[in-house]
Structure formats: C-alpha cells, structure tokens
Protein backbone atom coordinates (compact mmCIF):
# COMPACT_ATOMS: atom_id res chain seq x y z
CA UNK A 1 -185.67 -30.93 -51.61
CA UNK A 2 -187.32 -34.18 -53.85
CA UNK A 3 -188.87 -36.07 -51.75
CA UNK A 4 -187.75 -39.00 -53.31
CA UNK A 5 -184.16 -38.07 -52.44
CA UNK A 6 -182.70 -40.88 -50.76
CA UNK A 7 -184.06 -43.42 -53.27
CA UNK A 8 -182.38 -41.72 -55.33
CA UNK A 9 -179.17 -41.10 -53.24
CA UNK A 10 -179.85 -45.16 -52.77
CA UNK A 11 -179.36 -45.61 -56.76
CA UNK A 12 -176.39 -43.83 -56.93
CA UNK A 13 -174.83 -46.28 -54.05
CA UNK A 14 -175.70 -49.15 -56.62
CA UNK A 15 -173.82 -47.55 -58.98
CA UNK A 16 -170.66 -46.95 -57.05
CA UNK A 17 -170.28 -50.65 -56.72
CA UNK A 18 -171.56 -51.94 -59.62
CA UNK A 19 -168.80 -49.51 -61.76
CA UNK A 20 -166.70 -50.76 -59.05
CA UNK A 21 -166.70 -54.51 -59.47
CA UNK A 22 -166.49 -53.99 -63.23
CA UNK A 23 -163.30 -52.19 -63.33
CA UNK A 24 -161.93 -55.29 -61.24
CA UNK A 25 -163.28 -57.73 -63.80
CA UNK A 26 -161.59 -55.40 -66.47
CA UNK A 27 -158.56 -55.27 -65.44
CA UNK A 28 -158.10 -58.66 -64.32
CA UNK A 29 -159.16 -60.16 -67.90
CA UNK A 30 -156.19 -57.46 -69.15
CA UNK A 31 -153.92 -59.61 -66.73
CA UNK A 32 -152.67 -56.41 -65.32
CA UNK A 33 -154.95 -56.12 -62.32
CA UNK A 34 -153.25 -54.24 -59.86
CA UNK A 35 -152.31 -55.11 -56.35
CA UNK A 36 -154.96 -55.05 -53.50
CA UNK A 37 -157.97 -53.02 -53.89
CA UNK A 38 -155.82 -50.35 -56.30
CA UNK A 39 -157.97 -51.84 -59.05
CA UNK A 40 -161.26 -49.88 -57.98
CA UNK A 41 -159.11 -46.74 -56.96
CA UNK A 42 -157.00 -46.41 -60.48
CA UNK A 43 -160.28 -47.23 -62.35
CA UNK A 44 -161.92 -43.72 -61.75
CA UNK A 45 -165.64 -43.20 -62.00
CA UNK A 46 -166.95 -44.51 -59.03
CA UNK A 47 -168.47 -41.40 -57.50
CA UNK A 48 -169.94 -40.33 -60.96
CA UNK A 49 -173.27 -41.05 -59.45
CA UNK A 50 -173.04 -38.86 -56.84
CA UNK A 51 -171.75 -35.78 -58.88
CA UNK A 52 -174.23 -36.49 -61.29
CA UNK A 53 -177.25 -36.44 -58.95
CA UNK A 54 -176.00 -32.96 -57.48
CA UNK A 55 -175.77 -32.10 -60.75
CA UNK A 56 -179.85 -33.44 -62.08
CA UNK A 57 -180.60 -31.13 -58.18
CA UNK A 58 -178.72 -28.19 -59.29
CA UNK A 59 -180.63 -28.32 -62.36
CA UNK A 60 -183.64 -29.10 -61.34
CA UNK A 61 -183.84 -25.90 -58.98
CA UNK A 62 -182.90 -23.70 -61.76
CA UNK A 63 -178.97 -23.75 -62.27
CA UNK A 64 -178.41 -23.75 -65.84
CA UNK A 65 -176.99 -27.17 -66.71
CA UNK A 66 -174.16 -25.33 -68.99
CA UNK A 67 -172.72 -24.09 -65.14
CA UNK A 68 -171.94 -27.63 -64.05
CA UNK A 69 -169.27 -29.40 -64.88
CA UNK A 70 -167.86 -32.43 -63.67
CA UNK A 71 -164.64 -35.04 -64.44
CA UNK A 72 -164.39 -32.57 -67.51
CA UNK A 73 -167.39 -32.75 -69.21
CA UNK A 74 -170.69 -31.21 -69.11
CA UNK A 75 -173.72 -32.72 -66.97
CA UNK A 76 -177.07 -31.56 -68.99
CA UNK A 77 -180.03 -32.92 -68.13
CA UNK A 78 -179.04 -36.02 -65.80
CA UNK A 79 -177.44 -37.46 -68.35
CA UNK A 80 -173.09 -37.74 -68.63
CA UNK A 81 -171.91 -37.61 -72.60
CA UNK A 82 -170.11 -40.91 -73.74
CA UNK A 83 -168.22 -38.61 -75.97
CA UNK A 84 -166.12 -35.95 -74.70
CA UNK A 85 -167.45 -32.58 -76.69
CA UNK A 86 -164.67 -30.36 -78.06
CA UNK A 87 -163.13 -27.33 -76.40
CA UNK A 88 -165.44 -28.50 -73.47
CA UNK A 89 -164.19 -26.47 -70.33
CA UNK A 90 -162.70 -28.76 -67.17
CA UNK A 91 -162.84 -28.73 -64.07
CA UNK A 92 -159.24 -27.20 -63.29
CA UNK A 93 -159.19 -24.44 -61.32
CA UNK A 94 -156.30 -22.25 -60.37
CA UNK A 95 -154.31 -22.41 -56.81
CA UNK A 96 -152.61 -20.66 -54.95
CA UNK A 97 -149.95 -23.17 -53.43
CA UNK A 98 -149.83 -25.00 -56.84
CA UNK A 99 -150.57 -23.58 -60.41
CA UNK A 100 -154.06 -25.43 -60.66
CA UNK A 101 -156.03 -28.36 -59.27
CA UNK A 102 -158.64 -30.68 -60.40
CA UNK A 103 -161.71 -30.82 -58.90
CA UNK A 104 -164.25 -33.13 -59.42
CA UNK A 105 -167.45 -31.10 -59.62
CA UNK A 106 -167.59 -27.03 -60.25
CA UNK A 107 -170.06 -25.17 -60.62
CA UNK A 108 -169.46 -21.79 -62.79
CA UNK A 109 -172.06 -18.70 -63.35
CA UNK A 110 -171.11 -15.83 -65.58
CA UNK A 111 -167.76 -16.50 -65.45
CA UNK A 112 -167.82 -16.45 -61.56
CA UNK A 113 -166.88 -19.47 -59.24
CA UNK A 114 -170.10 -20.55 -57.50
CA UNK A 115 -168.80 -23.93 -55.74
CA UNK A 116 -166.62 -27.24 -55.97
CA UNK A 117 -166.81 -30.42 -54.64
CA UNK A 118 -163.97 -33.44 -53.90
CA UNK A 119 -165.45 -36.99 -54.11
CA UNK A 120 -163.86 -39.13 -52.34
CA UNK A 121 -163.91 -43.29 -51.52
CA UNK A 122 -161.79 -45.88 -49.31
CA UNK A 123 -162.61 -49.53 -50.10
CA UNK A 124 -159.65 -51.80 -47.58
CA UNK A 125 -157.81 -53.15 -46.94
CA UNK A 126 -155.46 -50.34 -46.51
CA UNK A 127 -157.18 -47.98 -44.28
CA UNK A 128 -154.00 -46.45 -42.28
CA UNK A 129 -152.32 -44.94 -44.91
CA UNK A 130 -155.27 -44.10 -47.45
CA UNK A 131 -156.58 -42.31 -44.28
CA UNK A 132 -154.11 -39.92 -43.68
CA UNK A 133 -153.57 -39.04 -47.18
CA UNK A 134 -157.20 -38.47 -47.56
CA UNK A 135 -156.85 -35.77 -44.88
CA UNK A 136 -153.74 -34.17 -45.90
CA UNK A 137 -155.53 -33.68 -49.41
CA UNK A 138 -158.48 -32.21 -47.80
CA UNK A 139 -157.14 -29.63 -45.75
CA UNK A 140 -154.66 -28.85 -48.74
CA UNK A 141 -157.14 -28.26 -51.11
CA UNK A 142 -159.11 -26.24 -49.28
CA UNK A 143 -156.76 -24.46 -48.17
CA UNK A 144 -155.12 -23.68 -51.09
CA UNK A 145 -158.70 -22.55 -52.87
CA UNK A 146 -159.30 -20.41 -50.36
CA UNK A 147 -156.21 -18.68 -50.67
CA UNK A 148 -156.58 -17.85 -54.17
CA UNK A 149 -159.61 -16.48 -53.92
CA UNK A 150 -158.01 -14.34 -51.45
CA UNK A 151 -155.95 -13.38 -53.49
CA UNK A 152 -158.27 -12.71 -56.46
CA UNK A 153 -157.75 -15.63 -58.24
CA UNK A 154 -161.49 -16.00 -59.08
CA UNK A 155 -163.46 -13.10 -60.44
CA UNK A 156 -166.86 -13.28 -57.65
CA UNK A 157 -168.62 -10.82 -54.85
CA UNK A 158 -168.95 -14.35 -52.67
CA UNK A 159 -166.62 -17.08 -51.59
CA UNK A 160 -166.89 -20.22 -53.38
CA UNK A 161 -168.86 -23.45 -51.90
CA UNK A 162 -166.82 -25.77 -50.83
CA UNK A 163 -168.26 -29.28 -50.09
CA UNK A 164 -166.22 -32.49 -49.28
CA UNK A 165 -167.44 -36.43 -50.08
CA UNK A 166 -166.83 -39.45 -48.64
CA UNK A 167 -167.59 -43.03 -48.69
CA UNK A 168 -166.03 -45.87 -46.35
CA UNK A 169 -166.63 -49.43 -46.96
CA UNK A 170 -168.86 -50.78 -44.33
CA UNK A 171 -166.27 -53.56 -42.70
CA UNK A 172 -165.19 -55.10 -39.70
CA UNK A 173 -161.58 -53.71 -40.35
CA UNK A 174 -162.92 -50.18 -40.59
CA UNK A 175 -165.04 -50.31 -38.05
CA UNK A 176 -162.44 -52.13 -35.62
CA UNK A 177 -160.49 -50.11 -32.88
CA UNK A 178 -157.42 -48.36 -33.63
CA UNK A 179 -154.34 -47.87 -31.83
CA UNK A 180 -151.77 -44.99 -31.61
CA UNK A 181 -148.76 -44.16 -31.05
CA UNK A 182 -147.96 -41.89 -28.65
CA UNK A 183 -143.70 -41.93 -28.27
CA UNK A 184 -143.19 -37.87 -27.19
CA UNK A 185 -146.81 -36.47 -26.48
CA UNK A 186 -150.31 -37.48 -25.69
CA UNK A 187 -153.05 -37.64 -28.76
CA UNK A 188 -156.15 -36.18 -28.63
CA UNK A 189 -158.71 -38.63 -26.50
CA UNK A 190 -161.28 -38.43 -29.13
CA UNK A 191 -158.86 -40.50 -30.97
CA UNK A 192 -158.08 -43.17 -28.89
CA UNK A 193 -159.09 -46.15 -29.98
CA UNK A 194 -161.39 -44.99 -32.24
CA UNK A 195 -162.19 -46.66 -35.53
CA UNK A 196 -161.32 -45.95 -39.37
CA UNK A 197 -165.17 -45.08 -39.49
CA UNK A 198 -165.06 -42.78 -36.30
CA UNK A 199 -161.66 -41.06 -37.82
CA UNK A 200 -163.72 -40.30 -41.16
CA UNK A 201 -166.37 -39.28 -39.12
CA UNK A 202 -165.11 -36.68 -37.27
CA UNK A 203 -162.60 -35.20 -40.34
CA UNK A 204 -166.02 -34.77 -41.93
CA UNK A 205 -167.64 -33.04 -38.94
CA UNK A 206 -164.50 -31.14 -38.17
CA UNK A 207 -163.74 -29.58 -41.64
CA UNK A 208 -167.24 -28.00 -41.48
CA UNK A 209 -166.53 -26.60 -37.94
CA UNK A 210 -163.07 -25.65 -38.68
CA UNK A 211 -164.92 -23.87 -41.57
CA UNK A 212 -162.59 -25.29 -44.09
CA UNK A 213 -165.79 -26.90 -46.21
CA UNK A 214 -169.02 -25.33 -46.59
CA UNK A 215 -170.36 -28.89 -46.29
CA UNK A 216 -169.48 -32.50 -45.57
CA UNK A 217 -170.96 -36.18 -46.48
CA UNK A 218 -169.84 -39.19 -44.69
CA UNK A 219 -171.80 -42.50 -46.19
CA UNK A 220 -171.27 -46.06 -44.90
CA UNK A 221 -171.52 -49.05 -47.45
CA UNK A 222 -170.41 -52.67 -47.66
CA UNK A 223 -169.91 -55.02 -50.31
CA UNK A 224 -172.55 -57.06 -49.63
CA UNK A 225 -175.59 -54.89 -49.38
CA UNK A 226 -174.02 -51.85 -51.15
CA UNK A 227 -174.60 -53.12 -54.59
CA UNK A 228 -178.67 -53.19 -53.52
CA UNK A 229 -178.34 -49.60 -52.64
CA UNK A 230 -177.87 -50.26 -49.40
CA UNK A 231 -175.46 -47.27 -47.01
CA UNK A 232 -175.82 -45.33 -43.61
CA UNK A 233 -175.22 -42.38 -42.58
CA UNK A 234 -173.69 -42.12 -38.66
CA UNK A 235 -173.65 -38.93 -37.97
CA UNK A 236 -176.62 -36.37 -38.79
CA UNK A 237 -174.67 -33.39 -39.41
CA UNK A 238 -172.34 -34.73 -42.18
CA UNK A 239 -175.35 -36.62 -44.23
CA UNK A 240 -176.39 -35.87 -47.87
CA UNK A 241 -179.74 -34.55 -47.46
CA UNK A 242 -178.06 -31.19 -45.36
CA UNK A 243 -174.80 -31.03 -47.59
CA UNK A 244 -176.78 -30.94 -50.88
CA UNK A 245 -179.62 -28.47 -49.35
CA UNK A 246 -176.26 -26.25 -48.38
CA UNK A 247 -175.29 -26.34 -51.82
CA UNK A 248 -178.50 -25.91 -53.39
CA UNK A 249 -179.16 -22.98 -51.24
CA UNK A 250 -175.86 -21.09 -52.23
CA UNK A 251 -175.70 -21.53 -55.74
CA UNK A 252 -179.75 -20.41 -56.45
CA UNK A 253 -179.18 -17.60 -54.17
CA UNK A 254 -176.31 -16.46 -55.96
CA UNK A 255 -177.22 -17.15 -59.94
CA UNK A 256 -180.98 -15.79 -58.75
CA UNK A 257 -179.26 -12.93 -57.46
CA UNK A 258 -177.59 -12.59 -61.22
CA UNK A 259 -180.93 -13.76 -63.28
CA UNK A 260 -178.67 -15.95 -65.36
C-alpha cells in the first residue's frame, strides 16, 4: 500500500464536504432547497472521492483502468470525465430478488465480475430512520448479489468482492445514547444504549463476520474539521487501510491470474 495513503484518504474527506456544502448553496439559490439535510443526500456525488481513490489504487497496482467503473462512467487515470462518453457501460448489475441494481463502484475483467462496492453517508439530523434503512439496504444487496451469482448470474470461477462504505457525521446527536424499545422481547445488550456511531460501528464489523461483505469502512467526520480533512476511524477492523488492501489483494490476484 502508498505510503502516503491516509493523506490521501484525508483529501478525499475534504472533498466529501466541500461537494457537500455546495450542493446546499445550489439548491438554496434555486429556492427549492429541500427540507433538513435532504439537500446533501439528493445532491449525489459526495463519496466520488472515495470511489475514485480505490479506483487511482486499483490502477496503480495493475488493474486496467478500462475494468473500473463507477456512478456510470469510466475512472482512467485518477481522473472522473466531465462528459459522459457514449455507449459507456454502468454500473448495473443483475439481481436476483430484483431485475438489476446499481452499484456505485464495479470492477469488471474479461467480462467477469471481480468486485462492487456501496458508498454510503449519514449527515443528521435524522439518524433513527436513515439508520435502519441503511441496514436493510445492506443486507439486501448483498444478499441479493450473492444469490445471483449463485445462480449463475455472473460468468466467473470466484465470488465477487463485496465491500461496504460508510461515513457518519462526527456529532453530539450521533454520538449520544440511544434508547429502545423493548414492548414483547428483550434486545440484544450490545445495543442498549448504544450510540448512532456504535450502531454503525458494529453493522460494519458484523457484515464482515456474518460474511455478507468481503470488507467494511466506518469513518467519523464533523462539519467543522471535516472540510480540513479531518475523520477517525473507531474501530481497527472496519478502517480503510485493511478494506482497500482486501480489495486490492482480490482483484490483482484474480486479473494476474488472467494476464489481462
């Protein structure tokens, strides 16, 4: 791995935020800014840095840069095209639940499925909800990827990487003690009163157990020292250095193995 890899992890935090606060400032001089923080979320783009600095690693350790795509189009070089290219190949790929689903990064040798990854955020205030649909989609998806392939869906000899993303604003509220409800049976005591943060924490950790994900990333950022680059990472298992080195290591194995 660069050595320089969390300076460079670092820049793409900056850019989270900085595309962040400029969708707000968009759509508010529209005069359609929507309500709460659904400005940042409907905006898109915010974890473009990320995918794109898995995609400069991949390339960098010898992936072709025509194998990686990401938010439909083509990563060469570090660089993301302002211009969409024609008959440039997405990022769909098919289910087996659902006809097809979007994924934000894949990765695709010889026609063959090499790995995926879901980038996902949470800026407040509403951490509840946004929580447990965050979770619901993770399991789904993986679960429904996995299936097709099962199924032969995807024409490989190996299964697909599967690697999960996600950054949580670094806040009181998400950091704050939870409460739950317990009207007919008892929840789990690793839950109780445990934090947004916590929550995040151990859905990362536990979909890489669970063996759901190949890999997970949990990063920690607030508004006021995010935009400086500025994040943590709680929990050593679920950090970025081990869940790009996981990646790295499957998809030069396999397209070495192939001499593409």
């Amino acid at each position: 791995m660069p050595p320089k890899l969390e300076q460079r992890f670092a820049e793409a935090v900056k850019y989270f935020w900085r595309v962040r606060g400029s969708q707000g400032e968009r759509q508010g001089k529209k005069g359609s800014r929507d309500a709460g923080e659904r400005t940042a979320v409907t905006g898109g783009g915010h974890c473009r840095g990320f995918a794109t600095l898995i995609c400069d690693l991949l390339v960098e350790n010898g992936i072709p840069d025509v194998h990686v795509f990401f938010a439909r189009e083509k990563v060469a070089e570090g660089t993301v095209p302002i211009k969409k290219p024609e008959k440039q190949k997405g990022t769909e790929l098919p289910g087996y639940f659902r006809a097809t689903k979007d994924w934000d990064l894949v990765v695709v040798a010889d026609g063959q499925l090499i790995a995926s990854v879901e980038f996902k955020s949470q800026i407040g205030p509403s951490f509840g909800n946004n929580f447990n649909n965050r979770t619901e989609e993770a399991v789904g998806n993986a679960l429904d990827l996995k299936t097709a392939f099962r199924e032969g869906a995807f024409r490989t000899t190996a299964k697909p990487w599967l690697g999960f993303f996600m950054l949580l604003e670094d806040c009181e509220k998400s950091l704050s003690p939870v409460g739950v409800q317990e009207p007919h049976f008892p929840v789990f005591p690793v839950f109780k009163g445990a934090s947004y943060a916590t929550r995040y924490e151990l859905l990362c950790e536990r979909l890489v157990r669970e063996e759901l994900y190949n890999a997970a990333c949990f990063v920690l950022s607030s508004r006021a020292s995010g935009p400086h680059g500025t994040y943590r990472e709680p929990n050593a298992e679920v950090a970025f250095r081990p869940f790009v080195a996981s990646l790295i290591g499957h998809a030069t194995a396999i397209v070495k193995s192939k001499r593409l």
